[in-house]
C-alpha atoms as a PDB file:
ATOM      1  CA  UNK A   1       0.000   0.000   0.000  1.00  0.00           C
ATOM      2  CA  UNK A   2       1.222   3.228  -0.637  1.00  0.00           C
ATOM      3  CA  UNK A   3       0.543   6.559   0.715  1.00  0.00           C
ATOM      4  CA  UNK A   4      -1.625   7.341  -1.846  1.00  0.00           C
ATOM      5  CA  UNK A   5      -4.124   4.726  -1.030  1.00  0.00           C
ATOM      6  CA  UNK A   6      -4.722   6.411   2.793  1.00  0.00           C
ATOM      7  CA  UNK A   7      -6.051   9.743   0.864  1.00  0.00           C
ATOM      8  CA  UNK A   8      -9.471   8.710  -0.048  1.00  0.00           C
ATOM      9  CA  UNK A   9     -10.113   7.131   3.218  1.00  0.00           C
ATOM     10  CA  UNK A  10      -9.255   9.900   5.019  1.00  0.00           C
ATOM     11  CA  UNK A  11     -11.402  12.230   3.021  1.00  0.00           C
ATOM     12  CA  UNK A  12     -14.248  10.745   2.927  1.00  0.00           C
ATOM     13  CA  UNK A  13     -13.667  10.477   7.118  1.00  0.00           C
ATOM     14  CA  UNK A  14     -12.871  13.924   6.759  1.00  0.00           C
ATOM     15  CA  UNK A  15     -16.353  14.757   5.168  1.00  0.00           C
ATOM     16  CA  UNK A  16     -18.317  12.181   7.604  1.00  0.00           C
ATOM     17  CA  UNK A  17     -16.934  14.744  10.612  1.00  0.00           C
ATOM     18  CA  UNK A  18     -18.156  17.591   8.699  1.00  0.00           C
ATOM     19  CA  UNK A  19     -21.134  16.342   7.766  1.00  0.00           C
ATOM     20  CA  UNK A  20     -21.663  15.406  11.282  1.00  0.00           C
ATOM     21  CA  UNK A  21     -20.595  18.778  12.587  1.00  0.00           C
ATOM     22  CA  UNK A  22     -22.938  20.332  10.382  1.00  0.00           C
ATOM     23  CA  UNK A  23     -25.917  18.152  11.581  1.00  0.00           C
ATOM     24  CA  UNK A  24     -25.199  19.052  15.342  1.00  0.00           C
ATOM     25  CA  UNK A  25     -24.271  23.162  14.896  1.00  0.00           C
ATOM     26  CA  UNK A  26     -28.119  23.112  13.249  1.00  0.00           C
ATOM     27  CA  UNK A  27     -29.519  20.651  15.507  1.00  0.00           C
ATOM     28  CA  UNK A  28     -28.009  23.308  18.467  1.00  0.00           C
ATOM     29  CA  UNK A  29     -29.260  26.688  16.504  1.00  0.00           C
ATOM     30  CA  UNK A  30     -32.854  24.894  16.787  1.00  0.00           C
ATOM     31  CA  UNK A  31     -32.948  23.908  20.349  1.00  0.00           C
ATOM     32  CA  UNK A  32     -31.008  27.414  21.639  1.00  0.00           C
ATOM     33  CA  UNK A  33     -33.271  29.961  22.456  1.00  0.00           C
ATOM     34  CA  UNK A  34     -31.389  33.136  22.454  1.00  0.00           C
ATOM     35  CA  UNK A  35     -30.960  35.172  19.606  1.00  0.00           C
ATOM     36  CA  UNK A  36     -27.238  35.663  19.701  1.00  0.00           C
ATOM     37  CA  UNK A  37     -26.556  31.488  19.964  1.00  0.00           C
ATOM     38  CA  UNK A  38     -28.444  30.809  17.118  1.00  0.00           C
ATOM     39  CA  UNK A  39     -26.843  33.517  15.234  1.00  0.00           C
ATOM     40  CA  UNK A  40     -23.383  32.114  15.900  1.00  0.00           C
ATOM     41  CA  UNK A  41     -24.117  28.568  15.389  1.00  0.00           C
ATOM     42  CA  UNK A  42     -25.850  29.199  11.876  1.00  0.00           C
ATOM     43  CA  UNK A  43     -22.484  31.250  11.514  1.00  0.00           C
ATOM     44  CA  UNK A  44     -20.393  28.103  12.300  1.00  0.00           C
ATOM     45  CA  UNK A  45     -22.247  26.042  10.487  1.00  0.00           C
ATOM     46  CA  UNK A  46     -22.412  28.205   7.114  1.00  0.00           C
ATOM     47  CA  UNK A  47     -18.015  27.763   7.513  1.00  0.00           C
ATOM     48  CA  UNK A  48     -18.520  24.391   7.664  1.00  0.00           C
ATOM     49  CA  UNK A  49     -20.406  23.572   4.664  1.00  0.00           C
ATOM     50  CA  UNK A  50     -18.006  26.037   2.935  1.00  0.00           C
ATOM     51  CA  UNK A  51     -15.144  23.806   4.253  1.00  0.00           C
ATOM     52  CA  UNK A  52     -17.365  20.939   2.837  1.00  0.00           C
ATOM     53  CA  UNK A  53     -17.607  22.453  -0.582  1.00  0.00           C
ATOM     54  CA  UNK A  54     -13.891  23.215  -0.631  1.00  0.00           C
ATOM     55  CA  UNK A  55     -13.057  19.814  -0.363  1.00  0.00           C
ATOM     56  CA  UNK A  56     -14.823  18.309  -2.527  1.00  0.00           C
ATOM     57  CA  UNK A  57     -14.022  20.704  -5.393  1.00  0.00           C
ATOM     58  CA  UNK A  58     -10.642  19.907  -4.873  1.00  0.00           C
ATOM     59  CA  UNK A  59     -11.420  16.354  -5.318  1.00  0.00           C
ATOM     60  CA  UNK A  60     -12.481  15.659  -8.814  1.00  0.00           C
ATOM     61  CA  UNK A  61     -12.591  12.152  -8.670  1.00  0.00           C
ATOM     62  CA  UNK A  62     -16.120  12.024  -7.617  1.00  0.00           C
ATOM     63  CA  UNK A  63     -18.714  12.097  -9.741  1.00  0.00           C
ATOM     64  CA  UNK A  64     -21.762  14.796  -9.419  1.00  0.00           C
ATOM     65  CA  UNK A  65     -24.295  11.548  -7.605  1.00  0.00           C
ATOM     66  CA  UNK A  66     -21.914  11.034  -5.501  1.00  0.00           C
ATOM     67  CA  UNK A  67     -21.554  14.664  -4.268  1.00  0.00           C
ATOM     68  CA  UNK A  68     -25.156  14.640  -3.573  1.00  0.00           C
ATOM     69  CA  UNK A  69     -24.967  11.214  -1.953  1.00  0.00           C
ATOM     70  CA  UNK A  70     -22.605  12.128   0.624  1.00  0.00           C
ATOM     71  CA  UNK A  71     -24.280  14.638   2.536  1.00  0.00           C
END
């Protein structure tokens, strides 16, 4: 095995943790009830998916379905 081979695996665990960050930032700005919480986890959660969509444009191995299958 070469080094190459650890790359995909660690993307895709990579975007799992992101994905699962994402899910539990929004599932916080639901449940908080003041104003300024729920601004600043939408907040963290909009640089998430950003990070999110970063790395998969940078990865143009995987095909459009895919994309969409991930999240």
């Amino acid at each position: 095995m070469g080094p190459n081979s650890q790359r995909p695996k660690r993307r895709d665990g990579t975007l799992s943790s992101l994905n699962a960050a994402i899910d539990a930032t929004n599932i916080a700005k639901d449940v908080m009830g003041m104003t300024p919480a729920k601004a600043a986890f939408g907040s963290v959660s909009v640089i998430l998916t950003m990070i999110r969509v970063g790395i998969l444009l940078v990865r143009p191995d995987i095909l459009q379905a895919d994309v969409y299958r991930i999240r």
